[in-house]
Protein backbone atom coordinates (compact mmCIF):
# COMPACT_ATOMS: atom_id res chain seq x y z
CA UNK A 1 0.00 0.00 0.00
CA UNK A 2 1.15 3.68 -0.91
CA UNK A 3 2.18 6.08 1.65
CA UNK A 4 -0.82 8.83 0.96
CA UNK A 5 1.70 11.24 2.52
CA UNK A 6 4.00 10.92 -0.24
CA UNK A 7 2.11 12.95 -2.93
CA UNK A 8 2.35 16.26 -1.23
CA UNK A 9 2.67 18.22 -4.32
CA UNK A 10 -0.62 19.80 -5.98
CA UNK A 11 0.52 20.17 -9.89
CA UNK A 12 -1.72 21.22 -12.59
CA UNK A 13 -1.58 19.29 -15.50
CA UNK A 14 -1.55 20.95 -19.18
CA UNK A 15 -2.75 20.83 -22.73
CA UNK A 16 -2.48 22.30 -25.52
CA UNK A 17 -5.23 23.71 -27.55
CA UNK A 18 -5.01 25.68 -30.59
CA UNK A 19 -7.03 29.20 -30.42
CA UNK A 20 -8.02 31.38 -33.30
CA UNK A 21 -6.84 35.25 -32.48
CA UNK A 22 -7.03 37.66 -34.99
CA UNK A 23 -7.59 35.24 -37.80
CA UNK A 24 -4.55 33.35 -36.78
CA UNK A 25 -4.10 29.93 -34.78
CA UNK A 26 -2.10 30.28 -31.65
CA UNK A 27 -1.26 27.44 -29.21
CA UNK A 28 -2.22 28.00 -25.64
CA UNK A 29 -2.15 26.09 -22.57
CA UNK A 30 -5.03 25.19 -20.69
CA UNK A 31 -5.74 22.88 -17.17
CA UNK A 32 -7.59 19.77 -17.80
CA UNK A 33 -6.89 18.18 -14.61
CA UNK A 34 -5.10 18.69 -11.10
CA UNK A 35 -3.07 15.96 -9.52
CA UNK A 36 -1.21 15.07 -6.19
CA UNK A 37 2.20 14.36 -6.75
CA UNK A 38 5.62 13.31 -5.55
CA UNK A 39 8.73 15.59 -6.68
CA UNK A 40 12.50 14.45 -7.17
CA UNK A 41 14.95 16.86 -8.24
CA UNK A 42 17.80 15.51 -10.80
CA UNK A 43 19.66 18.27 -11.57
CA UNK A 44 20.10 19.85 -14.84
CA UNK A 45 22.48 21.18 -17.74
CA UNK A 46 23.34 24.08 -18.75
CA UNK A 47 23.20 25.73 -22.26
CA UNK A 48 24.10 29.30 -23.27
CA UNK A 49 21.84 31.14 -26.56
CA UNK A 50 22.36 34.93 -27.17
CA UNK A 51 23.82 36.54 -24.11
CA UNK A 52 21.65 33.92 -21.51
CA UNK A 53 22.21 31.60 -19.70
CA UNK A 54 19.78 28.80 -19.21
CA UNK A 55 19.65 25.69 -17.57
CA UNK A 56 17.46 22.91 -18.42
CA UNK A 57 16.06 21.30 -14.81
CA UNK A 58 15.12 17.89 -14.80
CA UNK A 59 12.46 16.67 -12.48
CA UNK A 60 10.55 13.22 -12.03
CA UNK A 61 7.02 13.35 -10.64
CA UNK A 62 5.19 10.20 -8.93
CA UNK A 63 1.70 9.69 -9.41
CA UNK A 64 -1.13 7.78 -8.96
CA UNK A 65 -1.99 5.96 -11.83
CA UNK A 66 -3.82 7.61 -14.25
CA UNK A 67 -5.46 5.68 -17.41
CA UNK A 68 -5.16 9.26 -19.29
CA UNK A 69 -2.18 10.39 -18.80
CA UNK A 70 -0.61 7.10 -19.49
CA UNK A 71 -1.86 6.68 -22.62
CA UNK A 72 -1.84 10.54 -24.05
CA UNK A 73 0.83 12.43 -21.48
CA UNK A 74 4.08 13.54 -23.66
CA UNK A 75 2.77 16.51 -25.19
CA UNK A 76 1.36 17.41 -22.04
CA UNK A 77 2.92 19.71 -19.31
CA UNK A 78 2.67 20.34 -15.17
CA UNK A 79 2.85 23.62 -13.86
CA UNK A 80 3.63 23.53 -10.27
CA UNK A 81 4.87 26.75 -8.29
CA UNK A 82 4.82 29.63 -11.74
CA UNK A 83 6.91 27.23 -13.28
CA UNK A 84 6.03 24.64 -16.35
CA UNK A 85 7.69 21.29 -16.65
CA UNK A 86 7.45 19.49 -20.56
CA UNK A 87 6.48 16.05 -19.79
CA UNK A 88 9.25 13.89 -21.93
CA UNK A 89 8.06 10.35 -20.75
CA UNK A 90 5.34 8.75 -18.55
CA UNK A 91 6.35 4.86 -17.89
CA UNK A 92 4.34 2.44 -15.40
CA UNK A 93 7.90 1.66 -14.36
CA UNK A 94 6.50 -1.25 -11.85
CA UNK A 95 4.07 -2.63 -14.50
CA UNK A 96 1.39 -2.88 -11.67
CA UNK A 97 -0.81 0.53 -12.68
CA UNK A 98 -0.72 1.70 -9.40
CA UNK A 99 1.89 4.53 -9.83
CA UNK A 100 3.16 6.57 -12.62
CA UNK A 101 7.06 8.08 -13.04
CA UNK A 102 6.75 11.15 -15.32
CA UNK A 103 9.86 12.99 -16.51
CA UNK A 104 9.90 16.18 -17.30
CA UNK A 105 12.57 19.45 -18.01
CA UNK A 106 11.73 22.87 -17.30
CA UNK A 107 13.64 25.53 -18.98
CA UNK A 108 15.15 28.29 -16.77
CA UNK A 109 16.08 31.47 -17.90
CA UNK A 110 18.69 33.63 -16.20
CA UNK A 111 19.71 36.83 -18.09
CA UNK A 112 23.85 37.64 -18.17
């Protein structure tokens, strides 16, 4: 049985829809669901583009299992804390669809 205390993280989870503004098709991001989540911290890299500095954080969410986000998750994002996190894989790493490890990288900025 799961520790309920371990999901102590309340992330929003993203999608994108495409919205028509003056004539034109932008992308925007829009909640479709709210989760409780786990948070590990792997560190990051760092990349350098026109005079910033950014560094790419890496950070792997546990979850409950979730039939949707399974199946359709990359291509989703979390926000959590005024920062968004690009979901790069979602894996039933047990095989038991109780949990869920999602990675994801959030870009941060840093001006020089």
């Amino acid at each position: 049985m799961t520790n309920p205390s371990k999901y102590r993280h309340r992330v929003s989870v993203q999608k994108v829809t495409k919205e028509r503004i003056d004539g034109q098709f932008v992308d925007t991001w829009s909640e479709y669901k709210k989760l409780w989540a786990s948070r590990e911290d792997k560190g990051g890299d760092e990349y350098f583009e026109a005079k910033a500095a950014n560094a790419i954080r890496t950070v792997i969410w546990t979850i409950r299992f979730d039939k949707e986000l399974y199946k359709n998750g990359e291509g989703r994002r979390f926000f959590y804390n005024d920062q968004s996190y690009e979901v790069k894989s979602v894996a039933d790493v047990k095989g038991l669809r109780k949990e869920l490890e999602i990675i994801t990288e959030a870009v941060v900025a840093s001006a020089s």
